[in-house]
Every structure is written in structure tokens, then in C-alpha cells.
Protein backbone atom coordinates (compact mmCIF):
# COMPACT_ATOMS: atom_id res chain seq x y z
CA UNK A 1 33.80 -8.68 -11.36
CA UNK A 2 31.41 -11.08 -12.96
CA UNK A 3 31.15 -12.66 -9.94
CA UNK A 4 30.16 -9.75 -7.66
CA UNK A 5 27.42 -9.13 -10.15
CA UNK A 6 26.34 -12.28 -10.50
CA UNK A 7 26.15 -12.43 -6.15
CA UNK A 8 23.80 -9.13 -6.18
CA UNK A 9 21.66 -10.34 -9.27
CA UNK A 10 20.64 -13.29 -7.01
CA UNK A 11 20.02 -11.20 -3.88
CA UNK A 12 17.76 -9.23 -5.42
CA UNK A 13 15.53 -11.94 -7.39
CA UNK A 14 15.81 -14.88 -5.11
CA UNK A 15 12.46 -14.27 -2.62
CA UNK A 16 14.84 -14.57 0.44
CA UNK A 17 17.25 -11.88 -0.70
CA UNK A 18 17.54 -8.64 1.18
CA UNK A 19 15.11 -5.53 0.79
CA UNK A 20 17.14 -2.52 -0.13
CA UNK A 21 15.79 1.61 0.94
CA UNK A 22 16.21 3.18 -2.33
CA UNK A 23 17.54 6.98 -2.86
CA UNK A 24 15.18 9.42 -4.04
CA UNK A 25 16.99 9.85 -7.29
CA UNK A 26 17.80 6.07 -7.45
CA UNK A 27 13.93 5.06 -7.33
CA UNK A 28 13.04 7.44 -9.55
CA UNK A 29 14.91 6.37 -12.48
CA UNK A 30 14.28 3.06 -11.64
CA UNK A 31 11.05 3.54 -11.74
CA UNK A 32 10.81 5.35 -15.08
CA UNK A 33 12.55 2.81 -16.51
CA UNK A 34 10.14 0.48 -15.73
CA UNK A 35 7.14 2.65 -16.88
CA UNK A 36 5.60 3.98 -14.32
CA UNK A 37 5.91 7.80 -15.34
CA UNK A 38 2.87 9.05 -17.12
CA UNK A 39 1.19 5.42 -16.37
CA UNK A 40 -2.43 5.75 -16.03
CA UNK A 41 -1.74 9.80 -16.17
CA UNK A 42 0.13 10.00 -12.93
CA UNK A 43 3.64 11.44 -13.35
CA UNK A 44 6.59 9.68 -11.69
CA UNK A 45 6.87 12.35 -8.88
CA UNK A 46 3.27 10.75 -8.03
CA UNK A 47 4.89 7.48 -8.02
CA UNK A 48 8.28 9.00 -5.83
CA UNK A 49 6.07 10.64 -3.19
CA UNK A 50 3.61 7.86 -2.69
CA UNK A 51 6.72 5.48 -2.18
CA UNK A 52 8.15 7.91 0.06
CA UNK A 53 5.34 8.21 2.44
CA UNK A 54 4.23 4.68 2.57
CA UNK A 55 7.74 3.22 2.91
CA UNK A 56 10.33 5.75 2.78
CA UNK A 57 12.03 3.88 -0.21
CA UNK A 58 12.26 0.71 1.46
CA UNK A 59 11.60 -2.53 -0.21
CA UNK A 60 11.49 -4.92 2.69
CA UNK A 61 8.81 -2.55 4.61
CA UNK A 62 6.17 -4.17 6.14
CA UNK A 63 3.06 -3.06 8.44
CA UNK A 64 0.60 -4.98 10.23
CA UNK A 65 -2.94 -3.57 9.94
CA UNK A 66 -4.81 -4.61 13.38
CA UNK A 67 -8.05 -3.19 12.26
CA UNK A 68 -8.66 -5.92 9.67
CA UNK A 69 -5.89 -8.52 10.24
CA UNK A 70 -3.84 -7.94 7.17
CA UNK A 71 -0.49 -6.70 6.18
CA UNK A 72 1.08 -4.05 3.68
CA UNK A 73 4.27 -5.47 1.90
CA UNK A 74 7.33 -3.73 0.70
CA UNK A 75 8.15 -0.07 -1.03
CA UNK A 76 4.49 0.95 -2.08
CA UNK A 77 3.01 -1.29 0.88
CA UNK A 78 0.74 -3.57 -0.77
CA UNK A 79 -1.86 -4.99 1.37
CA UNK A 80 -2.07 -8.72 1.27
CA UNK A 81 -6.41 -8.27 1.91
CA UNK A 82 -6.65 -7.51 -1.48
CA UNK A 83 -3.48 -7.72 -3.85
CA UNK A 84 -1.26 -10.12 -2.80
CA UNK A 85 -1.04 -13.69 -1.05
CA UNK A 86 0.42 -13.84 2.68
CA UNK A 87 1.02 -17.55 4.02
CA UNK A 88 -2.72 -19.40 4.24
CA UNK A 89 -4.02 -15.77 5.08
CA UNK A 90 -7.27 -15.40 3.04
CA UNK A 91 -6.88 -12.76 0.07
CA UNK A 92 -8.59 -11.94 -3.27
CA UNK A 93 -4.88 -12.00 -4.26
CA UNK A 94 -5.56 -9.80 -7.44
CA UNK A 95 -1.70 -9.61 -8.19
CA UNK A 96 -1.28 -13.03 -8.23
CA UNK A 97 2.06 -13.21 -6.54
CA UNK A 98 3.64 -14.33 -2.79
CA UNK A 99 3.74 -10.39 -0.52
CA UNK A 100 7.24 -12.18 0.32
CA UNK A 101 7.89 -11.04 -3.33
CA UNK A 102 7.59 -7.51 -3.01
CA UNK A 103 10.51 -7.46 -0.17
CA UNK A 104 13.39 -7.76 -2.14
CA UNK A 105 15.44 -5.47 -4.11
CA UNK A 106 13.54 -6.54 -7.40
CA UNK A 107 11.21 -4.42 -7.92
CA UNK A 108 9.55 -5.86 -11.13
CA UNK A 109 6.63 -7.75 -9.04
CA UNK A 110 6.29 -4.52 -6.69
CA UNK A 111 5.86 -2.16 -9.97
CA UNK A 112 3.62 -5.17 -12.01
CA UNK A 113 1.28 -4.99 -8.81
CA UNK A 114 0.89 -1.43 -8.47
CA UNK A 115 0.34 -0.95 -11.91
CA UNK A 116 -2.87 -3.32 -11.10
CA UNK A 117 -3.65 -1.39 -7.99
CA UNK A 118 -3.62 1.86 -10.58
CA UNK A 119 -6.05 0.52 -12.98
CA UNK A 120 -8.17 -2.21 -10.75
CA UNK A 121 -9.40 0.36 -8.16
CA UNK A 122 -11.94 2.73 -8.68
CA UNK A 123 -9.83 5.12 -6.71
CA UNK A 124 -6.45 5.08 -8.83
CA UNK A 125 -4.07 6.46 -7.05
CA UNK A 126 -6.05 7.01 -4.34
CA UNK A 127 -6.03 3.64 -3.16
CA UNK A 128 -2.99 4.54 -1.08
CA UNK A 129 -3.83 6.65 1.99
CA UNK A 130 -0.43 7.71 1.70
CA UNK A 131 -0.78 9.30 -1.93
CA UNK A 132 -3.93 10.54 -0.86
CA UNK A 133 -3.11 12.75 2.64
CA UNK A 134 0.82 13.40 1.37
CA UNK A 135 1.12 13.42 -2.38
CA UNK A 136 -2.17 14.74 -4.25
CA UNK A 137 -3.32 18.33 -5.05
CA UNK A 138 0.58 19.11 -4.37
CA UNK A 139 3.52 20.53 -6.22
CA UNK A 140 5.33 17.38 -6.33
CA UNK A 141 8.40 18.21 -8.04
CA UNK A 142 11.06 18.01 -4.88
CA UNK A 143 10.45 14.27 -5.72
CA UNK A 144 12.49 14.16 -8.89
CA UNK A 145 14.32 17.81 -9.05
CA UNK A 146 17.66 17.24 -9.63
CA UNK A 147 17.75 13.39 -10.83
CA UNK A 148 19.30 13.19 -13.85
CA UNK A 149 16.05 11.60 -15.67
């Protein structure tokens, strides 16, 4: 048993472990328990729906933005432009981590990131399109209703 844990503890940390799509209830206390509900006064539904829209729960997402050149990395779909480093591509890298990092199953540099996002941009939450056309102004409570929180 020890050693089946021991195999998925190193999928999930090592950068060339496997993404993982997340269920709703799954994320969300997840997420919770790594403080994102009530962080910067948006309530983990927030959180849910923005990941929901941008990724659909799915940490090894990744899309390819042709109007500027850059990418958006893993369940909240960071954009390596701004937040974090892709290859030798130019970024501000604000995050200070490798976008190959927010594709695994670990979610700890994905959360640690957006919680920069949050507070760095003028926009909070609004800095994801997503969040912005899907998630705000709405009752948001299908997100977490029955997830035993």
C-alpha cells in the first residue's frame, strides 16, 4: 500500500508527471484546503467556476494564444506573458516558476500563482476572461452545492 502511494506522490510532484481533470467536488475541497475560499474576498465557488471555464478541471490544459505569441498553462490557465516562464520565451515571469509546473496533479504552484494573479492585478479576479464573461455578477453556488465542504 505504501508503495502505491508513494508511486502517485511522485506523479503528481515530479514536473513530468501526468495532469489530472479534477471533479467538481474534488477541486473544491482541494482548493479550500489550500486557502483559496474567502482569499482576497472571492468565495471558493469564484475559484470552482473560473477553473471550470478556463480548463474544465484539468491540470495539464494548455492554450496557445496566436494574438500575442504566448501560452495559458494548466487548471486556471496561466499565461506564460506575464506569470510564468515557458522555455527561452520572454516573460515578466511574476510567479517565478517553470508553466511546465502548473501541469501536473500538484496543484500547490498552480494555487501559489493565482493567489499572485489575485492580488498583483489591478483587475483581481478579473484578470481571467473566463471569470469575467462566465463566473461574475452570478449565483455561483451549483459550483460547490452538494460537496461535503
Amino acid at each position: 500500500m505504501k508503495a502505491v502511494w508513494l508511486l502517485f506522490f511522485l506523479a503528481c510532484v515530479l514536473p513530468m508527471g501526468q495532469g489530472k481533470i479534477y471533479e467538481r467536488c474534488e477541486l473544491a475541497q482541494k482548493l479550500k484546503e489550500m486557502g483559496l475560499d474567502g482569499y482576497a474576498g472571492y468565495a471558493l465557488d469564484n475559484w470552482v467556476c473560473m477553473a471550470y471555464h478556463e480548463s474544465r478541471y484539468n491540470t495539464a490544459a494548455t492554450h496557445y494564444n496566436d494574438y500575442d505569441g504566448s501560452t495559458d498553462f494548466g487548471i486556471f490557465q496561466i499565461n506564460s506573458r506575464y506569470w510564468c516562464q515557458y522555455g527561452s520565451e520572454s516573460s515578466a515571469n511574476i510567479c517565478r516558476t517553470p508553466c511546465s509546473a502548473l501541469l501536473t496533479c500538484n496543484l500547490a504552484p498552480d494555487v501559489a500563482c493565482a493567489k499572485i494573479v489575485v492580488t498583483e492585478s489591478a483587475d483581481g479576479m478579473g484578470a481571467w476572461v473566463a471569470w469575467r464573461a462566465y463566473c461574475q455578477g452570478q449565483d455561483l453556488s451549483q459550483y460547490v452545492a452538494g460537496c461535503d465542504l
